[in-house]
Structure formats: structure tokens, C-alpha cells
C-alpha atoms as a PDB file:
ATOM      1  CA  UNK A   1       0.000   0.000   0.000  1.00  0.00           C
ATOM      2  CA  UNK A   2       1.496   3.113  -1.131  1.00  0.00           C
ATOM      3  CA  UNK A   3       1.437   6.109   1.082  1.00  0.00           C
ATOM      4  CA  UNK A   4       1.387   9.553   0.399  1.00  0.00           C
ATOM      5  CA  UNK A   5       5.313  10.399   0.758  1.00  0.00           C
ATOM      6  CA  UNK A   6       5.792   7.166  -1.866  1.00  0.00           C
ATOM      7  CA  UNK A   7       4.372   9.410  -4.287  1.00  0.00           C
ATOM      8  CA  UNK A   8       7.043  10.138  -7.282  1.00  0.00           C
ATOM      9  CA  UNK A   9       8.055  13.835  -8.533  1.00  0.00           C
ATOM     10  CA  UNK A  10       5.929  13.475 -11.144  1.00  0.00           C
ATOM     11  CA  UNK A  11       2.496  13.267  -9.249  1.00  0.00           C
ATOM     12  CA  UNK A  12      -0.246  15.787  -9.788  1.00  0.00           C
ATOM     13  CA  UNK A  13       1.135  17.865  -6.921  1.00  0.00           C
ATOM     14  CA  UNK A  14       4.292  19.338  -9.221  1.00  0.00           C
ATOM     15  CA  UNK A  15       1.566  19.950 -11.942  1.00  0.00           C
ATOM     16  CA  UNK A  16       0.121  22.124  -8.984  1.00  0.00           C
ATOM     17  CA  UNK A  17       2.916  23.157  -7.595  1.00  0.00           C
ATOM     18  CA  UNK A  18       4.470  24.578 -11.164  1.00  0.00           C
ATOM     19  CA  UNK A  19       1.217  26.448 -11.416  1.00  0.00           C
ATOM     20  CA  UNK A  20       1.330  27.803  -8.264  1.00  0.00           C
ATOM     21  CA  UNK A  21       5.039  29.371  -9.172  1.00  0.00           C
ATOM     22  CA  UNK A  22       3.951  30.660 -12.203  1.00  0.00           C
ATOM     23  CA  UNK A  23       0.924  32.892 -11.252  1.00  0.00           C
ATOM     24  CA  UNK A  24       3.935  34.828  -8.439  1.00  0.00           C
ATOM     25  CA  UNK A  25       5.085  37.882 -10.156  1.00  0.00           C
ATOM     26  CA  UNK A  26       8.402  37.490  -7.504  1.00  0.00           C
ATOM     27  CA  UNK A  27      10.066  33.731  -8.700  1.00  0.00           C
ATOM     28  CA  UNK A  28      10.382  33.246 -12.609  1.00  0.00           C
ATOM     29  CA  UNK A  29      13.629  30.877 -12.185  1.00  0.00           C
ATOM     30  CA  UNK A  30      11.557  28.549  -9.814  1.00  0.00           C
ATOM     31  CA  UNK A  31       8.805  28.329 -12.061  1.00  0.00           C
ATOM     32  CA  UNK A  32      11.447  27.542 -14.924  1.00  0.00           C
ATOM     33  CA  UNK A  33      13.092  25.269 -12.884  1.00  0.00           C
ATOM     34  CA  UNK A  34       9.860  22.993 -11.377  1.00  0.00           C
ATOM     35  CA  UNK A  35       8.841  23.460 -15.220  1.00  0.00           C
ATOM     36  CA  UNK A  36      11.806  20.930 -15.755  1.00  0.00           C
ATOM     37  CA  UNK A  37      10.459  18.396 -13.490  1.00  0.00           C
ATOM     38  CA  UNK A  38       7.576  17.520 -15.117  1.00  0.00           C
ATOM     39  CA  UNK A  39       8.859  14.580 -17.270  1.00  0.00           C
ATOM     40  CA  UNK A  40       5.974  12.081 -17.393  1.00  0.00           C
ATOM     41  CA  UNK A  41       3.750  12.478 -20.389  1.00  0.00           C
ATOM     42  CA  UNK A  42       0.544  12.794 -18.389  1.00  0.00           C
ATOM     43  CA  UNK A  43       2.116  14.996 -16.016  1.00  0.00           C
ATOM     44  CA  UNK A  44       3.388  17.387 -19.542  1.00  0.00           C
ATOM     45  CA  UNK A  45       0.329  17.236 -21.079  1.00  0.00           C
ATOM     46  CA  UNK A  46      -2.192  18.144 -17.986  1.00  0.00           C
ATOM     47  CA  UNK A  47       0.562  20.746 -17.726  1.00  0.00           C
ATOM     48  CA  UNK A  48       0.147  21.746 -21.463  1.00  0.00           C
ATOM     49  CA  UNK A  49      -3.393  22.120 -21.381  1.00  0.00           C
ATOM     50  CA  UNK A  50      -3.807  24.188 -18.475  1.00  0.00           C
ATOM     51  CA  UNK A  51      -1.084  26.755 -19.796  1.00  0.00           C
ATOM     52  CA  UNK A  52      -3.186  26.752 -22.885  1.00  0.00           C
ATOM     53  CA  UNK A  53      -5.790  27.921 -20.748  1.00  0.00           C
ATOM     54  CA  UNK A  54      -4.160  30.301 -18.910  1.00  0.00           C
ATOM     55  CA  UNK A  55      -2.397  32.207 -22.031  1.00  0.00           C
ATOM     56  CA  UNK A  56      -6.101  33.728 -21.453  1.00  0.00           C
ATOM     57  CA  UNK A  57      -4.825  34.473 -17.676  1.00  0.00           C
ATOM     58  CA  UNK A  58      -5.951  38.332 -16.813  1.00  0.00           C
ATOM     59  CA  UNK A  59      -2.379  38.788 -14.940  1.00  0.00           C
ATOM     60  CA  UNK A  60      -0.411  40.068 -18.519  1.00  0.00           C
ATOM     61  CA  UNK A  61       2.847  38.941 -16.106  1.00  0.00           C
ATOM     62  CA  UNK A  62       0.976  35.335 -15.793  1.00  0.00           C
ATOM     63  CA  UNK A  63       0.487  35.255 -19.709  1.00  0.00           C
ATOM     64  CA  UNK A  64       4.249  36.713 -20.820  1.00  0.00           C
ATOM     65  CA  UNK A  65       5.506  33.950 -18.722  1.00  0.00           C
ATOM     66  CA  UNK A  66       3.117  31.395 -20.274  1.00  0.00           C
ATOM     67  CA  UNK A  67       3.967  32.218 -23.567  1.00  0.00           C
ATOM     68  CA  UNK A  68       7.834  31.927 -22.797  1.00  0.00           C
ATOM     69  CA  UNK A  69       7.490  28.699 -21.368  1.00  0.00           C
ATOM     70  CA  UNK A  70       5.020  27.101 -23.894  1.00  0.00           C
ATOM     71  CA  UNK A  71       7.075  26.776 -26.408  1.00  0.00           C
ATOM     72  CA  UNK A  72       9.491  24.283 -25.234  1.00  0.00           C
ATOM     73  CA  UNK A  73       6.290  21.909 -24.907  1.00  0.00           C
ATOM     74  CA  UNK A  74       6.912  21.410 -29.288  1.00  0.00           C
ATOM     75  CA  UNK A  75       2.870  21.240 -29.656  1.00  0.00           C
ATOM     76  CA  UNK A  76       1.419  22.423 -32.810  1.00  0.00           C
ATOM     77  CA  UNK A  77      -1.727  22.815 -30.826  1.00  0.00           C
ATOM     78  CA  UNK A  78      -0.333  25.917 -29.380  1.00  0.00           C
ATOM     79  CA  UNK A  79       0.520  27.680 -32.610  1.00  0.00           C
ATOM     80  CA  UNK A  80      -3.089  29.079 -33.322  1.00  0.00           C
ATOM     81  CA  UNK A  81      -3.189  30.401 -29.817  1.00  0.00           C
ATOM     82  CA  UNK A  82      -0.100  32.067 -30.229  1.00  0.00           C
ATOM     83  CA  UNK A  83      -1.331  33.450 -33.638  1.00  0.00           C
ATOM     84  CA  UNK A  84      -4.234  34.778 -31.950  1.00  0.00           C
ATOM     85  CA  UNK A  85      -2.634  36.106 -28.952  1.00  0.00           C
ATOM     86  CA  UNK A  86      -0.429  38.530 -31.455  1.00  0.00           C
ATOM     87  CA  UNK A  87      -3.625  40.728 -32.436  1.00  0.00           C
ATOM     88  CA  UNK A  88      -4.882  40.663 -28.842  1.00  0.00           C
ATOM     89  CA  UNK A  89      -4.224  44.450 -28.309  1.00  0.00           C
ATOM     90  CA  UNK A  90      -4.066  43.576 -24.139  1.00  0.00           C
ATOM     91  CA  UNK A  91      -0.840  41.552 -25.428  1.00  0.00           C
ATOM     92  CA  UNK A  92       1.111  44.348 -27.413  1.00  0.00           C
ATOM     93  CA  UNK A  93       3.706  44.111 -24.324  1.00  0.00           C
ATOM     94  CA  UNK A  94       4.365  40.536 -25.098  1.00  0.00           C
ATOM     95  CA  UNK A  95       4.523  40.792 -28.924  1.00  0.00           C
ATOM     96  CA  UNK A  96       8.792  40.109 -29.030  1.00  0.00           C
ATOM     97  CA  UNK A  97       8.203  36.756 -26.809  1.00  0.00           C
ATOM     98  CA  UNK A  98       5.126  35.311 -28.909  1.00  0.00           C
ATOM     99  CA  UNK A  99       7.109  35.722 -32.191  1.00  0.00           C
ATOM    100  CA  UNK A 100       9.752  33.740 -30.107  1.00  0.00           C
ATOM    101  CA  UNK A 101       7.540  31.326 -29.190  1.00  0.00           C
ATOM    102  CA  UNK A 102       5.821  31.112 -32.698  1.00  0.00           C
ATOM    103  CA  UNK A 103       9.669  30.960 -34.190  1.00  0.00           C
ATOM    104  CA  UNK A 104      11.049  28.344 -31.294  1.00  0.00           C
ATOM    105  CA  UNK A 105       8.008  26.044 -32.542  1.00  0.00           C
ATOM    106  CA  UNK A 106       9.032  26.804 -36.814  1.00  0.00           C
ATOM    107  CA  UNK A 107       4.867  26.316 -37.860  1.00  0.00           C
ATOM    108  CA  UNK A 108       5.009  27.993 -40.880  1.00  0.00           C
ATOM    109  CA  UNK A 109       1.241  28.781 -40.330  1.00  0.00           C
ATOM    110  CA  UNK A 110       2.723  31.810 -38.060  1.00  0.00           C
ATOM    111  CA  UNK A 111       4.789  33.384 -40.966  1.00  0.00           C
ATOM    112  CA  UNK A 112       2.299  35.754 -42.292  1.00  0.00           C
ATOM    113  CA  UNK A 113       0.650  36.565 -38.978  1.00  0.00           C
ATOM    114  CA  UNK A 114       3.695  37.859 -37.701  1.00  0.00           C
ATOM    115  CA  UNK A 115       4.788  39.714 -40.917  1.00  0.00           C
ATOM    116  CA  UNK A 116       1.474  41.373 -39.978  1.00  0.00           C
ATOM    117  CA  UNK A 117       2.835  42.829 -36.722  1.00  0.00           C
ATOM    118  CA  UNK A 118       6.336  43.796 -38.003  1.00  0.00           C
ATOM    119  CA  UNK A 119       5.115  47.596 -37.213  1.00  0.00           C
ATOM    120  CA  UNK A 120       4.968  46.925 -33.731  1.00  0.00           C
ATOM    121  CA  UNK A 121       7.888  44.483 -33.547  1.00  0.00           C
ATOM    122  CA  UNK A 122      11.705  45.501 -32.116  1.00  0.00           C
ATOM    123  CA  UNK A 123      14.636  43.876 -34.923  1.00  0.00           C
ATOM    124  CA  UNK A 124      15.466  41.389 -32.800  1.00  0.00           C
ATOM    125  CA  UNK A 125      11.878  39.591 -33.570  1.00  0.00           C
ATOM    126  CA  UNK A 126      11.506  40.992 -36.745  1.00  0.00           C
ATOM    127  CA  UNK A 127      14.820  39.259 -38.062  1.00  0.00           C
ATOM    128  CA  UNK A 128      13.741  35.377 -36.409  1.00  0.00           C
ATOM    129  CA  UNK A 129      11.493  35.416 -39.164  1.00  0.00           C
ATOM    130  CA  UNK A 130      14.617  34.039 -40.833  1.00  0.00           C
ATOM    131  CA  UNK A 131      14.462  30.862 -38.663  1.00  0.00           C
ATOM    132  CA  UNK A 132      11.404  29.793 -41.031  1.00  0.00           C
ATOM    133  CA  UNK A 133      14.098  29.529 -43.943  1.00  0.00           C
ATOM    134  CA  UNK A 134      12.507  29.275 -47.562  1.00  0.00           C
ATOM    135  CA  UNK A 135       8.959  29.342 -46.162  1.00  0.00           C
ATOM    136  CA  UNK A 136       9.008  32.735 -45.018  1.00  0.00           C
ATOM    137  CA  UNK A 137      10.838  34.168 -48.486  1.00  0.00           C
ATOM    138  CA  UNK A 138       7.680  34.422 -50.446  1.00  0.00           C
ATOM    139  CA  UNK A 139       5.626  36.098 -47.651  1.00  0.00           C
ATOM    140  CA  UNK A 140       8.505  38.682 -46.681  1.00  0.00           C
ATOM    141  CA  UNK A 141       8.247  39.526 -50.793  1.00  0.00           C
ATOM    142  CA  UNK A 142       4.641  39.853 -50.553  1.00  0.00           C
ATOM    143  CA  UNK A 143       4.941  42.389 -47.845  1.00  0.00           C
ATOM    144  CA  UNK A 144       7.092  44.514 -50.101  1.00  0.00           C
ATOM    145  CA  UNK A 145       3.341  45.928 -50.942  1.00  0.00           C
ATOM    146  CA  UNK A 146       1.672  46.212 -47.677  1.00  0.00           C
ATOM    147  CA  UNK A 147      -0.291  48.742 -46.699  1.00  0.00           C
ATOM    148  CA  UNK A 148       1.890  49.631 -43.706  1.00  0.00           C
ATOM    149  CA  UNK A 149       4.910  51.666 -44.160  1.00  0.00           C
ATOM    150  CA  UNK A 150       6.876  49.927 -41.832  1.00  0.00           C
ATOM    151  CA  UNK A 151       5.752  46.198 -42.607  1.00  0.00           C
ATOM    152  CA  UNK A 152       7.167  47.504 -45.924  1.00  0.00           C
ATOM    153  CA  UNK A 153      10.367  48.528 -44.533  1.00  0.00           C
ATOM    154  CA  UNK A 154      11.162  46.117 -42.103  1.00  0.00           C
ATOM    155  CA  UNK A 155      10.728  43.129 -44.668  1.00  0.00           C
ATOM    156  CA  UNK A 156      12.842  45.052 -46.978  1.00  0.00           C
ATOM    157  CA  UNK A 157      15.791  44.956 -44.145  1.00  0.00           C
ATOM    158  CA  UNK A 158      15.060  41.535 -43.542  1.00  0.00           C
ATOM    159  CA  UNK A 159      15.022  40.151 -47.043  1.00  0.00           C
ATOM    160  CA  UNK A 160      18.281  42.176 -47.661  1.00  0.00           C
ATOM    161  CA  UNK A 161      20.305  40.270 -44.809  1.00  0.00           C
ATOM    162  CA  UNK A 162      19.082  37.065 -46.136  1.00  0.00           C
ATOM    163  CA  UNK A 163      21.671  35.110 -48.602  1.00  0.00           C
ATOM    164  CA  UNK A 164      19.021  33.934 -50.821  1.00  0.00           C
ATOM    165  CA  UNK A 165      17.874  37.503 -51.345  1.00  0.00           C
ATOM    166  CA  UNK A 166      20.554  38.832 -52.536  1.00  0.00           C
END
């Protein structure tokens, strides 16, 4: 009869625990760390879901950290969300890390969506568009005629620093 110290790391209790972490503004590095411990797939994917649900979260502190840790999950299933998440206008703060996110995932579905926020984008982000390879060639040419001045622009830089550009 097991009892409850026999109970491995990977109980529901460090799904709890990790969520717990991640909704105090104070402890980022704990959450990252307990984030590490959750190794069994049921453990990951009760994990997985629930950050799905909270990149919804009304703390925007919750969400940016969501969003940085969601990523290293590898689910497609959090690409749309991510897509979505970029027009939220409560999200603008957070714009940088979902392209990072989108990018650290490589879904090809995000390439245009984010092409679409290059106005409100720092280079750093604008430039990991280049982590999509080939795929995102055709859509940075396309934005050569978008509406925006700056989508205009910033594709324009991007496509220049890009070997097959040139």
C-alpha cells in the first residue's frame, strides 16, 4: 500500500505546484526550474493544457511567462493560440516573446501573422522570421506591398540580410 510520501516527482502535486510558481510575479527561475520536473507524459500534457488555458490568464505577467514557457512543450496545438494572442491588443507588451515562441516552434502557419505585426515588432523579432528559412521568403516579398509603411520597410531589411535575397 502506497502512502502519500511514496508518491514520485511526477504526481499531480508538481503539476500544482508549477502552477502555483507561475501565477507569483516574484520567482520566474523557480517556475522555470519545477517546469523541468515535469517529465511524465501525463504529467506534460495536464501541464500543457492548463497553460493553454491560462495564455487567457488576466495577470499580462501570468500570460508573458506562459507564452515563454510554452514553447518548449513542441505542440502544434499551441501555434493558433499564439497566432491569436499577437492581435490581442491587451498583449502588445508581449509581442517580441510570442514571435519567439511562434519561431522556437518553426509552424510555418505563423509566418504571415507575424509579418502582420512587423510595425509593432523591435529587430530582434523581426529578423527570427529568418528561422522559417525558404517558407518565409515568399511572404517577406509579398509584404514589399503592404499597406503599412513599416511592414514595408522592415521586410525590406530583412530580405536584404538574407543570402538567398541577394
Amino acid at each position: 500500500m502506497a502512502t502519500e510520501k511514496s508518491k514520485s516527482p511526477e504526481a499531480e502535486d508538481i503539476v500544482e505546484l508549477f502552477f502555483k510558481e507561475l501565477s507569483k510575479s516574484d520567482n520566474y527561475e523557480a517556475t522555470i526550474q519545477i517546469s523541468r520536473k515535469i517529465t511524465s507524459p501525463k504529467a506534460r500534457e495536464r501541464a500543457f493544457l492548463k497553460m493553454l488555458d491560462w495564455l487567457k490568464h488576466p495577470d499580462p505577467y501570468v500570460r508573458l511567462r506562459i507564452v515563454s514557457l510554452i514553447s518548449e512543450f513542441c505542440d502544434e496545438r499551441v501555434v493558433e493560440p499564439l497566432i491569436e494572442l499577437l492581435y490581442d491588443h491587451e498583449a502588445d507588451t508581449m509581442l517580441d516573446t510570442i514571435v519567439d515562441a511562434l519561431a522556437n516552434l518553426g509552424d510555418s502557419r505563423a509566418i504571415r501573422p507575424i509579418i502582420e505585426q512587423f510595425p509593432y515588432l523591435e529587430f530582434k523579432a523581426i529578423f527570427g522570421i529568418l528561422d522559417y528559412g525558404d517558407d518565409a521568403i515568399i511572404p517577406l516579398v509579398d509584404a514589399l506591398d503592404h499597406d503599412h509603411h513599416l511592414t514595408r520597410k522592415k521586410s525590406e531589411w530583412v530580405l536584404a540580410s538574407t543570402p538567398v535575397y541577394n
